[in-house]
N, C-alpha and C. Protein backbone atom coordinates (compact mmCIF):
# COMPACT_ATOMS: atom_id res chain seq x y z
N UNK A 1 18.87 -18.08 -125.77
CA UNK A 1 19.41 -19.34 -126.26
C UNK A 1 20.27 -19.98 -125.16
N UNK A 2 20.12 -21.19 -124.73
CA UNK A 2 20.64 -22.08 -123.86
C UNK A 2 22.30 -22.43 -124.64
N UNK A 3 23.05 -21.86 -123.26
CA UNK A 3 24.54 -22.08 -123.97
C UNK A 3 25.01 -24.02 -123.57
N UNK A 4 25.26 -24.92 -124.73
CA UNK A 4 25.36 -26.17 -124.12
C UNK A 4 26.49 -26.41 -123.38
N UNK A 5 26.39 -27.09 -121.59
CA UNK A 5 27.45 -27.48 -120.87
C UNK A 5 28.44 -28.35 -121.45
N UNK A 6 29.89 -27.96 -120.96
CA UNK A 6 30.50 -28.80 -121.38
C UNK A 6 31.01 -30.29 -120.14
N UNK A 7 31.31 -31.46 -121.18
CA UNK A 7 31.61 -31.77 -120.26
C UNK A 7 33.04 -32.21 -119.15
N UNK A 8 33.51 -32.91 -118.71
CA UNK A 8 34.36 -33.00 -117.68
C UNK A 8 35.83 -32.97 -118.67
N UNK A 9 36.13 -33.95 -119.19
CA UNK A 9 36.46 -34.13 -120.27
C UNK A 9 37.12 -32.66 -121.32
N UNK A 10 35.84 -32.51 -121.60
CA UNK A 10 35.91 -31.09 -122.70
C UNK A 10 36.42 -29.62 -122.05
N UNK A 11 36.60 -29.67 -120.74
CA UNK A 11 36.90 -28.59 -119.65
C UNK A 11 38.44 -28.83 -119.46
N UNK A 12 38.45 -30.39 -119.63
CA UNK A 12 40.02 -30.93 -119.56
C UNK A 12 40.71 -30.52 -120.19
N UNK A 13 40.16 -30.90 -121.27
CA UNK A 13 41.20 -30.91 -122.66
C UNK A 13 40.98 -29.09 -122.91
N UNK A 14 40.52 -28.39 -122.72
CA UNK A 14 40.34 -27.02 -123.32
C UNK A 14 41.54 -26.27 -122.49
N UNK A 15 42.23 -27.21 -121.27
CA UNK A 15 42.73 -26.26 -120.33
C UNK A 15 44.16 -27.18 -120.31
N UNK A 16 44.25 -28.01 -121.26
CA UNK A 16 45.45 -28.72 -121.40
C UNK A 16 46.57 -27.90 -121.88
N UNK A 17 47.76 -28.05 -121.93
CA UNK A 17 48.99 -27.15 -122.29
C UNK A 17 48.75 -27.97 -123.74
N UNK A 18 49.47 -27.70 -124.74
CA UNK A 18 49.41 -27.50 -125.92
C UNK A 18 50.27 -28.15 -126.48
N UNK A 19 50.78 -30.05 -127.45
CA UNK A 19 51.92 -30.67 -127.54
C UNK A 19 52.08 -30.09 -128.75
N UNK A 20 53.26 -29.87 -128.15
CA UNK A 20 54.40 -29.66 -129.58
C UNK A 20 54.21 -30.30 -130.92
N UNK A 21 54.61 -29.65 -132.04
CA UNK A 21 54.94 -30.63 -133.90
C UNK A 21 55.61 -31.46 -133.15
N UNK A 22 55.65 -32.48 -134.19
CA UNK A 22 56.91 -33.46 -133.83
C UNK A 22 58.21 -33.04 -134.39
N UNK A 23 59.53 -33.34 -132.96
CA UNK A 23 60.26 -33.08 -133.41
C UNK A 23 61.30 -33.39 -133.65
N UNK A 24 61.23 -34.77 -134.64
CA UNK A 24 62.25 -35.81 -135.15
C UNK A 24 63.12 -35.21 -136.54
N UNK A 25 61.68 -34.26 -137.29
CA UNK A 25 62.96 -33.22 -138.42
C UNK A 25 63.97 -32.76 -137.71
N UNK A 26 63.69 -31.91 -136.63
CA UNK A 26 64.46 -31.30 -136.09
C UNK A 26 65.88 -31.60 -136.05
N UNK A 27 65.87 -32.92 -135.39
CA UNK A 27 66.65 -33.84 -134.54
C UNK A 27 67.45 -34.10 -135.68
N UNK A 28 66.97 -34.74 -136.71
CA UNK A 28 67.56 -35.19 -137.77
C UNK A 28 68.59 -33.56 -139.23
N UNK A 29 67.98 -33.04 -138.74
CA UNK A 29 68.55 -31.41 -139.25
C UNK A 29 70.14 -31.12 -138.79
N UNK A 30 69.96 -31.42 -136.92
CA UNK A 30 70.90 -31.36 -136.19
C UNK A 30 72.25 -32.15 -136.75
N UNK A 31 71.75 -33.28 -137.05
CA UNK A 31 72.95 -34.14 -136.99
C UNK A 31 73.02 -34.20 -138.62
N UNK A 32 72.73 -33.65 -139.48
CA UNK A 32 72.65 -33.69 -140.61
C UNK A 32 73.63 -32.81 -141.12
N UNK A 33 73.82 -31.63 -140.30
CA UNK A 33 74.47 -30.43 -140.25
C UNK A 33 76.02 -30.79 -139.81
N UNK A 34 75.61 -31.29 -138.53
CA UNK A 34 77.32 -31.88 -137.59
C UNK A 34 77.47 -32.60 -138.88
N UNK A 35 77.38 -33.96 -139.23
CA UNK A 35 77.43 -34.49 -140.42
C UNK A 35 78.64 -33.89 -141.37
N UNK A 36 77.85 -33.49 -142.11
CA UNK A 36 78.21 -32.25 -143.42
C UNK A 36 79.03 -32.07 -142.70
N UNK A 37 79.39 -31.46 -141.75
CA UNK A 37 80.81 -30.41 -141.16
C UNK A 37 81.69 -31.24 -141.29
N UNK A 38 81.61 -32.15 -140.45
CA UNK A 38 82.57 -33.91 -140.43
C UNK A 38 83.42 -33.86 -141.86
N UNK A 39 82.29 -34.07 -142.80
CA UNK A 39 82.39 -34.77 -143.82
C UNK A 39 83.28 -33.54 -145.03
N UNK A 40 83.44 -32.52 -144.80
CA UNK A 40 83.23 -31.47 -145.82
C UNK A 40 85.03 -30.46 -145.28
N UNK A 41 85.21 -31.32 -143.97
CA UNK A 41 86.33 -30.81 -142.83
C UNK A 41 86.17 -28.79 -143.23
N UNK A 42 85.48 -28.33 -143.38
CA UNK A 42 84.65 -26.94 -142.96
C UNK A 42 84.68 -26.29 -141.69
N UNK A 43 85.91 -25.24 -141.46
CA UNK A 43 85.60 -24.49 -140.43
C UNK A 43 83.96 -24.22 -139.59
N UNK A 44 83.98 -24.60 -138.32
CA UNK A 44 83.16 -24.13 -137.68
C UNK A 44 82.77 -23.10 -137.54
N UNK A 45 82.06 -22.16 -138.06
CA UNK A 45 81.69 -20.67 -137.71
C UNK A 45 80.81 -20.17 -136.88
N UNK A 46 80.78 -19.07 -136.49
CA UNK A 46 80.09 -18.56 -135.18
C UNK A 46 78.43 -18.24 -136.08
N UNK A 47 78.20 -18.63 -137.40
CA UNK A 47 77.23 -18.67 -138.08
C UNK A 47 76.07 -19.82 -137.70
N UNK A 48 77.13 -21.03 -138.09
CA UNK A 48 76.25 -22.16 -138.09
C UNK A 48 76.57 -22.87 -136.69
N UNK A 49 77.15 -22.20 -135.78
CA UNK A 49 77.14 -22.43 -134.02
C UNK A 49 75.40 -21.59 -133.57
N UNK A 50 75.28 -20.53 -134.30
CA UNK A 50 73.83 -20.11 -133.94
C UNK A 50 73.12 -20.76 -134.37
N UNK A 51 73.18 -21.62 -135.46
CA UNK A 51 72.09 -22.17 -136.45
C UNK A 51 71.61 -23.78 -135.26
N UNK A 52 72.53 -24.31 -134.65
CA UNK A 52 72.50 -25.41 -134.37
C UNK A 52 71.98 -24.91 -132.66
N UNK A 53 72.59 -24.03 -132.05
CA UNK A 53 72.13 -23.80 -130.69
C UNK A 53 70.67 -23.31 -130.94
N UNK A 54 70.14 -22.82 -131.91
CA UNK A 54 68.71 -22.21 -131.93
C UNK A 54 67.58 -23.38 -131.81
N UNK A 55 68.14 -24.38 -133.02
CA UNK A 55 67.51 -25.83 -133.37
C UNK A 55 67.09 -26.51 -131.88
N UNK A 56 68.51 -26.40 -131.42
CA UNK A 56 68.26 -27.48 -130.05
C UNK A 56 67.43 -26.28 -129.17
N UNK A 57 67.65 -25.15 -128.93
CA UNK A 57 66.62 -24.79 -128.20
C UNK A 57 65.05 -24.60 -128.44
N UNK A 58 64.85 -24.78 -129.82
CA UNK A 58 63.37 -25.25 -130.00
C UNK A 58 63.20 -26.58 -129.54
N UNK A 59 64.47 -27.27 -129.32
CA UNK A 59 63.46 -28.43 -129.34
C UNK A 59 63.20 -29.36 -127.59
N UNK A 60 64.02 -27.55 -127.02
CA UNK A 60 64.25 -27.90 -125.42
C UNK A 60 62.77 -27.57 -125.36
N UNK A 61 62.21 -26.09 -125.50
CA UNK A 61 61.27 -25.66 -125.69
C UNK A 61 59.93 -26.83 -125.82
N UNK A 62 60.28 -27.47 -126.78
CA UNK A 62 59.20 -28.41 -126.96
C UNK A 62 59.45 -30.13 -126.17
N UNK A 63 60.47 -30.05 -125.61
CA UNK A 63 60.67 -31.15 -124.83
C UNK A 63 59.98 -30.46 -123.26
N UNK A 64 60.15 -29.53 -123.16
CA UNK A 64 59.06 -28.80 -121.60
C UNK A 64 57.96 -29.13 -121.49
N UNK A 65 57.61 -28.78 -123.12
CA UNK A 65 55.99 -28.35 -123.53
C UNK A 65 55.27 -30.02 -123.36
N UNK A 66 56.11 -30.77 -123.63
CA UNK A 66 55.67 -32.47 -123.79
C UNK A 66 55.53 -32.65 -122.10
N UNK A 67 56.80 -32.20 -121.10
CA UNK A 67 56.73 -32.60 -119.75
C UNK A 67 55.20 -31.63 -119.43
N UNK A 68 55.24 -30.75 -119.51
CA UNK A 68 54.32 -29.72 -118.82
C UNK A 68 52.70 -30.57 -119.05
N UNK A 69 52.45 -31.07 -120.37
CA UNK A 69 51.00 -31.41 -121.13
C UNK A 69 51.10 -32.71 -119.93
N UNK A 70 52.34 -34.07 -119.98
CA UNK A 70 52.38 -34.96 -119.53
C UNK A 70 51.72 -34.77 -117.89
N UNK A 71 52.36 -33.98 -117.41
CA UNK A 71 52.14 -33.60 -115.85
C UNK A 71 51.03 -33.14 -115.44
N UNK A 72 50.28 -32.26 -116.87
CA UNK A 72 48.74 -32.05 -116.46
C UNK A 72 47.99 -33.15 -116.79
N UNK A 73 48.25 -33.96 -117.38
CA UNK A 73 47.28 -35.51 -117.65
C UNK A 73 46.98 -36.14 -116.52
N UNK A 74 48.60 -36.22 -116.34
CA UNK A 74 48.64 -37.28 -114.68
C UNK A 74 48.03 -36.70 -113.83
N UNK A 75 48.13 -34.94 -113.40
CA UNK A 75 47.21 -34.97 -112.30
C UNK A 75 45.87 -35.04 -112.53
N UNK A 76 45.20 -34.50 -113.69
CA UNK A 76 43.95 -34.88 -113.61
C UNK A 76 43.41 -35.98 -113.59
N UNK A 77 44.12 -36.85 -114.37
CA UNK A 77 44.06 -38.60 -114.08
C UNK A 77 44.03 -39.04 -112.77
N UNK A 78 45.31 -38.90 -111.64
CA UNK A 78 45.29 -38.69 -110.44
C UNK A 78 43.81 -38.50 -109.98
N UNK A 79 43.66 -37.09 -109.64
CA UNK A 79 42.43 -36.51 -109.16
C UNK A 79 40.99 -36.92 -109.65
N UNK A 80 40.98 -37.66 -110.57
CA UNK A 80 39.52 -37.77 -110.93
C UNK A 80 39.27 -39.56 -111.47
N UNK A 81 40.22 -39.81 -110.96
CA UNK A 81 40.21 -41.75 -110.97
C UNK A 81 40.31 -42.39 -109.51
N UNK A 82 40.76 -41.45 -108.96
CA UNK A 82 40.86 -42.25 -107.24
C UNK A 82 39.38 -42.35 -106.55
């Protein structure tokens, strides 16, 4: 059985880095939380200091993952439009 070629395109995208969920819940979680604290005058605890540094580091994580996908577009764009 003849395996079908792929094409230029389909080689692209198969080898693309992978974009992130969106991450505007996130964002909005964050400040939802600071918020509440504001609002509630609630000791800061070394609880919800983990809860909020974890949040933002998913969403460093996925702010990479957006540069990394972006940077492989452009070069293949680059390289195969000139």
């Amino acid at each position: 059985m003849k395996r079908k070629r792929l094409t230029s395109w389909q080689r692209w995208k198969k080898k693309a880095p992978k974009v992130p969920d969106i991450t505007c819940p996130d964002i909005d979680s964050v400040i939802t939380k600071l918020e509440k604290h504001l609002e509630t005058n609630r000791t800061y605890t070394q609880f919800r200091h983990k809860q909020i540094v974890k949040t933002l580091e998913k969403l460093r994580r996925a702010n990479e993952s957006l540069r990394d996908s972006g940077q492989y577009w452009y070069d293949i764009a680059k390289d195969n439009l000139s």
